[in-house]
C-alpha atoms as a PDB file:
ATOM      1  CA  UNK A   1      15.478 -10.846  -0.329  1.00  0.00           C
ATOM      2  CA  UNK A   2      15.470  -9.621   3.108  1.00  0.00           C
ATOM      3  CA  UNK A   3      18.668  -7.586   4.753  1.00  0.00           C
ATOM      4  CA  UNK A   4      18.823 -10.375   7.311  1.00  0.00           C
ATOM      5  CA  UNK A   5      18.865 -12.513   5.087  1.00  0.00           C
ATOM      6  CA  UNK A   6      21.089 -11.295   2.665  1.00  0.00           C
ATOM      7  CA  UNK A   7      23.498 -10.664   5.130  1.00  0.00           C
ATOM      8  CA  UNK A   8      23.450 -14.920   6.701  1.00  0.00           C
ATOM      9  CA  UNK A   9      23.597 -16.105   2.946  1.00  0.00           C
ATOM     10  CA  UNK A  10      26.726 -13.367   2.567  1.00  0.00           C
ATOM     11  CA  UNK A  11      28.189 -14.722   5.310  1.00  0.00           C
ATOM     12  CA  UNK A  12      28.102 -18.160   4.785  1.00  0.00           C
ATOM     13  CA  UNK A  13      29.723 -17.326   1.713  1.00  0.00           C
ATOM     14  CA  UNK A  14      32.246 -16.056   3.239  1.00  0.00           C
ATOM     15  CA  UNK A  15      33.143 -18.334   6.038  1.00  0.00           C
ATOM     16  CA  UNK A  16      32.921 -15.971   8.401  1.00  0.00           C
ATOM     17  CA  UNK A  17      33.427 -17.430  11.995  1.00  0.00           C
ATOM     18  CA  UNK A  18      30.121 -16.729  13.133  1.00  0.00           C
ATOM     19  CA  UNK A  19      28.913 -20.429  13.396  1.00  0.00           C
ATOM     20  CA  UNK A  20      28.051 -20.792   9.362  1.00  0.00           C
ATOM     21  CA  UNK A  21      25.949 -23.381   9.564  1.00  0.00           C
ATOM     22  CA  UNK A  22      23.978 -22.051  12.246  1.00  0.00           C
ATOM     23  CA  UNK A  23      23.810 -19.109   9.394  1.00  0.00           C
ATOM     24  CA  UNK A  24      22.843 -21.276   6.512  1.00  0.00           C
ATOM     25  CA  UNK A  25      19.981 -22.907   8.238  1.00  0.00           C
ATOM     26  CA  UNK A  26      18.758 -19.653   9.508  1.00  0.00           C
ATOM     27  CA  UNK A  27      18.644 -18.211   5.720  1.00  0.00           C
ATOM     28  CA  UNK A  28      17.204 -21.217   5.535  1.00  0.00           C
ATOM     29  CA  UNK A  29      14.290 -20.658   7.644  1.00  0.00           C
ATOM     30  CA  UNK A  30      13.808 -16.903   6.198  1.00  0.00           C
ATOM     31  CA  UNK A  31      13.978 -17.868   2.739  1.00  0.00           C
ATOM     32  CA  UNK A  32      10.925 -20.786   3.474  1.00  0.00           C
ATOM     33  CA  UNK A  33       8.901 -17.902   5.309  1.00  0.00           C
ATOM     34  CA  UNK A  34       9.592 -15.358   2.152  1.00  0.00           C
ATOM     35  CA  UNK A  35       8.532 -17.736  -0.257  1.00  0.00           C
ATOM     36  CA  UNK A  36       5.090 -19.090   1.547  1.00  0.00           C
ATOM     37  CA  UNK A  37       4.586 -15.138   1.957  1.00  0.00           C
ATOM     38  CA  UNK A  38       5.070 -14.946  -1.338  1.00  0.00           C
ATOM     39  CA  UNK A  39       3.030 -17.734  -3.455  1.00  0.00           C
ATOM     40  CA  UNK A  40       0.272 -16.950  -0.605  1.00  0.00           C
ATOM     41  CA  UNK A  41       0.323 -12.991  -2.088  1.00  0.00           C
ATOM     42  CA  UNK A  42       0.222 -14.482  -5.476  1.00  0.00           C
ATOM     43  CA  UNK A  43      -2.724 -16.031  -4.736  1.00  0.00           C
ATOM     44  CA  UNK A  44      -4.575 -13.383  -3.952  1.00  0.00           C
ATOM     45  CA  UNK A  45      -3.803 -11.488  -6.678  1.00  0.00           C
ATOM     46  CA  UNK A  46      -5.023 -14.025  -8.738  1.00  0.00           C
ATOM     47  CA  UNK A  47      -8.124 -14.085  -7.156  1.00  0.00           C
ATOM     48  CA  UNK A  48      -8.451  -9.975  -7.444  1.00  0.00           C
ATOM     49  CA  UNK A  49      -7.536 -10.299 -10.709  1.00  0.00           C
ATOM     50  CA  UNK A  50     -10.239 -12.800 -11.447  1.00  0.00           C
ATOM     51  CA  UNK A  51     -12.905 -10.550  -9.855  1.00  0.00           C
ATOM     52  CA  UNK A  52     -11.485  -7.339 -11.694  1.00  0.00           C
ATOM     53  CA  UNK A  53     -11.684  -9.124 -15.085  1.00  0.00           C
ATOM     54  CA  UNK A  54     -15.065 -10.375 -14.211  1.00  0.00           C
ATOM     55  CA  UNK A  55     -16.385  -6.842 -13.409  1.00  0.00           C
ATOM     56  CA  UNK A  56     -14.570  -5.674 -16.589  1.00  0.00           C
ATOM     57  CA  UNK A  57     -16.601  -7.849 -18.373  1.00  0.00           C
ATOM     58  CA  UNK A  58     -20.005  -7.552 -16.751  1.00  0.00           C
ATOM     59  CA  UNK A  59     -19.831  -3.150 -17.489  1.00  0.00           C
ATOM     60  CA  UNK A  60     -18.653  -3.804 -21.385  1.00  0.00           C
ATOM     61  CA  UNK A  61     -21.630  -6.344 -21.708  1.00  0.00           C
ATOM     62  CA  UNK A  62     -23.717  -2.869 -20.381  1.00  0.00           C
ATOM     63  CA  UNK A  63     -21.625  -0.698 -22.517  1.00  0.00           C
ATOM     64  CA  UNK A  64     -20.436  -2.417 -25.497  1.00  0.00           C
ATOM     65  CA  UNK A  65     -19.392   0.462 -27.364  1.00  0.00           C
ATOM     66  CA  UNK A  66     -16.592   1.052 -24.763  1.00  0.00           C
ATOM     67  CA  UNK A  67     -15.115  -2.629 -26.122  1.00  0.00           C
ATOM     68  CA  UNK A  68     -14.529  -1.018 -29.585  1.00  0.00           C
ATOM     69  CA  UNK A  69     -12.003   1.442 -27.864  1.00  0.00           C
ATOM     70  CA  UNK A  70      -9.927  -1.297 -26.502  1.00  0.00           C
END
């Protein structure tokens, strides 16, 4: 999590006077950003892993004896 939003969720916990609810929704809002951020990251990596494991497997196919090592 964020500092920012760390501190709103902290806050709101603590029912600071600071307009809480104007807190919790903006937490809110950060946490939704984080997590599209997020699953849109561990997409990607999905894909690159995909591509690297393909590649892995294209060189043992050319070198097979390198598959006995691992």
């Amino acid at each position: 999590m964020s500092k920012k939003t760390i501190e709103a969720v902290e806050e709101v916990k603590t029912n600071n006077v600071a307009e809480p609810v104007d807190r919790a929704k903006e937490a809110i809002d950060t946490l939704r950003a984080q997590l599209k951020e997020h699953l849109q990251q561990a997409e990607y990596h999905r894909t690159m892993a995909t591509k690297a494991q393909g590649a892995l497997e294209v060189l043992l196919q050319l070198h097979p004896e390198e598959n006995e090592e691992n």
